[in-house]
C-alpha atoms as a PDB file:
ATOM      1  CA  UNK A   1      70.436  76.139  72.487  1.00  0.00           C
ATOM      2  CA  UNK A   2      73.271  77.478  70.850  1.00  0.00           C
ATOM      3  CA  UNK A   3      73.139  78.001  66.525  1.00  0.00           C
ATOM      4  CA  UNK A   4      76.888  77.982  65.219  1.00  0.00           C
ATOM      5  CA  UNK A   5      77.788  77.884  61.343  1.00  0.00           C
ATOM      6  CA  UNK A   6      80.921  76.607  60.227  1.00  0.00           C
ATOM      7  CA  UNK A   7      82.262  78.886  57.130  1.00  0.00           C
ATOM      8  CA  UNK A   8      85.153  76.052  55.038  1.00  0.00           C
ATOM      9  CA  UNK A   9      85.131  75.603  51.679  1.00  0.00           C
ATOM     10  CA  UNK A  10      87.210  72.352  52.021  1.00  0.00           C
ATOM     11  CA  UNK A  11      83.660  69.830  52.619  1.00  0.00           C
ATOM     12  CA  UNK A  12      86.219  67.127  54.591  1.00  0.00           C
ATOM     13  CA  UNK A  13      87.706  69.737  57.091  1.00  0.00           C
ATOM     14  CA  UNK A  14      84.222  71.363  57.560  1.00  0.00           C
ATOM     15  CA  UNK A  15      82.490  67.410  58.117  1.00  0.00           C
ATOM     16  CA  UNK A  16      85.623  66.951  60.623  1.00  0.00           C
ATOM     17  CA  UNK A  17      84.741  69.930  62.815  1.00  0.00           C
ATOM     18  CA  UNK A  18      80.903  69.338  62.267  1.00  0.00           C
ATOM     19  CA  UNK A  19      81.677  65.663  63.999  1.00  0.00           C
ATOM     20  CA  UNK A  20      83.784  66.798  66.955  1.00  0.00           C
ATOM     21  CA  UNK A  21      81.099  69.636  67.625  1.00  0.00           C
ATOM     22  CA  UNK A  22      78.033  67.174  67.461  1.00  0.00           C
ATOM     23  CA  UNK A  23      80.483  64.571  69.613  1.00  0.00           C
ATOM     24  CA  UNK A  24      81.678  67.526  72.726  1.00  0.00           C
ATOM     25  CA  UNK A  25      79.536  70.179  72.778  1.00  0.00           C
ATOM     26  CA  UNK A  26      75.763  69.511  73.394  1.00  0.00           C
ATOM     27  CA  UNK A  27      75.299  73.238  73.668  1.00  0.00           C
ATOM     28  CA  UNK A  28      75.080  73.839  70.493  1.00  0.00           C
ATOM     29  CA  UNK A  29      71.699  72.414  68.972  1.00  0.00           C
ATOM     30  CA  UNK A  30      71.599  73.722  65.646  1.00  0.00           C
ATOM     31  CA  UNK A  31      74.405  73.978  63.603  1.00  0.00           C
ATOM     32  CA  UNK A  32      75.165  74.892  59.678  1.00  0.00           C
ATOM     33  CA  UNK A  33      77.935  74.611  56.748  1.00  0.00           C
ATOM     34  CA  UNK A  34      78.553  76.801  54.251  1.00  0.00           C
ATOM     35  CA  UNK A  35      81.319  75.807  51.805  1.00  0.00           C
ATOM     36  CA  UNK A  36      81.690  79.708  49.919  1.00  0.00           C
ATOM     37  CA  UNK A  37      81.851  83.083  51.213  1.00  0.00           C
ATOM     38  CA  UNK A  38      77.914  83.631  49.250  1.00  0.00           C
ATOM     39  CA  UNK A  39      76.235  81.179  50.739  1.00  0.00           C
ATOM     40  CA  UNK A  40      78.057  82.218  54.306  1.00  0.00           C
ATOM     41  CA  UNK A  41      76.490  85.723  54.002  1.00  0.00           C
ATOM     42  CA  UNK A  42      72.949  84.353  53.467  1.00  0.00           C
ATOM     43  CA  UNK A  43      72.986  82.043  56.256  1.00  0.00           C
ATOM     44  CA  UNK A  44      74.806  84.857  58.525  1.00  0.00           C
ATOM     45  CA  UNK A  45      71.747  87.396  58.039  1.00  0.00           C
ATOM     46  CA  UNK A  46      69.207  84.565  57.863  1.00  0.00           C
ATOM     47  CA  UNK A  47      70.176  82.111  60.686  1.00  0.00           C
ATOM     48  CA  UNK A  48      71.737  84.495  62.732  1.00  0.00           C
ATOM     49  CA  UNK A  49      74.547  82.431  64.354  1.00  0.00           C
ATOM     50  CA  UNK A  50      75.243  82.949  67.965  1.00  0.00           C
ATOM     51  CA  UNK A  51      79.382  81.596  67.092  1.00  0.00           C
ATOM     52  CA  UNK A  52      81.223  81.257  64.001  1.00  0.00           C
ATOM     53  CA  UNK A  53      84.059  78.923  63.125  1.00  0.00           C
ATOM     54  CA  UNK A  54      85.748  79.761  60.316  1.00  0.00           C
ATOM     55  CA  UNK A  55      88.710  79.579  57.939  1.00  0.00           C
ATOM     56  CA  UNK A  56      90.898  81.898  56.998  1.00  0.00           C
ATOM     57  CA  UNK A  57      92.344  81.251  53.944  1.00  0.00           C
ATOM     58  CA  UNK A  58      89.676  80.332  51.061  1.00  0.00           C
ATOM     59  CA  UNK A  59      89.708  81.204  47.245  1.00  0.00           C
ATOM     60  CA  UNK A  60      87.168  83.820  46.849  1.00  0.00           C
ATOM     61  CA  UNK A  61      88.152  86.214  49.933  1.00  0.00           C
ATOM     62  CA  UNK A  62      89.529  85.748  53.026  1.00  0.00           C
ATOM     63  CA  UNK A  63      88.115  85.037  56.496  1.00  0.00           C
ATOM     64  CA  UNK A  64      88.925  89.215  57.093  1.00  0.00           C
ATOM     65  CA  UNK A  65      87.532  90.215  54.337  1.00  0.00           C
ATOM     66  CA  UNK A  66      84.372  88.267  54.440  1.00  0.00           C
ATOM     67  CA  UNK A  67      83.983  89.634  57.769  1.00  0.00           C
ATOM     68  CA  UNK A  68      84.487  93.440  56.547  1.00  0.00           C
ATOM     69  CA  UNK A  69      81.544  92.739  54.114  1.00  0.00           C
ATOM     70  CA  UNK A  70      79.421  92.212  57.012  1.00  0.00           C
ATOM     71  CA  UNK A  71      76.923  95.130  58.074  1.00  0.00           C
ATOM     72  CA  UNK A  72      76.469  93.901  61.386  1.00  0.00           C
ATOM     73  CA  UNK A  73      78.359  91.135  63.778  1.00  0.00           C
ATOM     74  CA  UNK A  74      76.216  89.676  66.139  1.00  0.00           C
ATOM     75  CA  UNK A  75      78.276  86.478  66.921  1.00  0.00           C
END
C-alpha cells in the first residue's frame, strides 16, 4: 500500500486530485490533505508519505521553500 499526501491550499483543486487518485490508482491505500504549509510539515514527519503531490505556488511559502524546511526527504 502506498501513503501519498496532497499539499494545496485551494480545498476544490486538492478534492479534484483526491478523486482522480481514489478513481486510477488503487496503489495508493492511504492518502492525506493538508491545505497550509503547517499542517503539511506535521503530517510529513508523522505519516511519513511514500509520494507527495504538491503545489507550487501558495500564500505562506512556496512548494521550494517548504521543501528546504524539511530535515529529511523520504518521498
Amino acid at each position: 500500500m502506498i501513503k501519498a499526501l496532497i499539499i494545496d491550499d485551494e480545498h476544490a483543486a486538492a478534492n479534484v486530485l483526491q478523486l482522480m487518485i481514489e478513481r486510477y490508482i488503487p496503489e495508493i491505500g492511504d492518502l492525506r490533505i493538508a491545505l497550509t504549509t503547517r499542517e503539511a510539515k506535521a503530517l510529513v514527519q508523522q505519516f511519513s508519505p511514500d509520494i507527495v503531490f504538491q503545489d507550487i505556488v501558495m500564500p505562506e511559502k512556496n512548494g521550494f521553500e517548504f521543501l528546504s524546511e524539511l530535515k529529511e526527504i523520504n518521498f
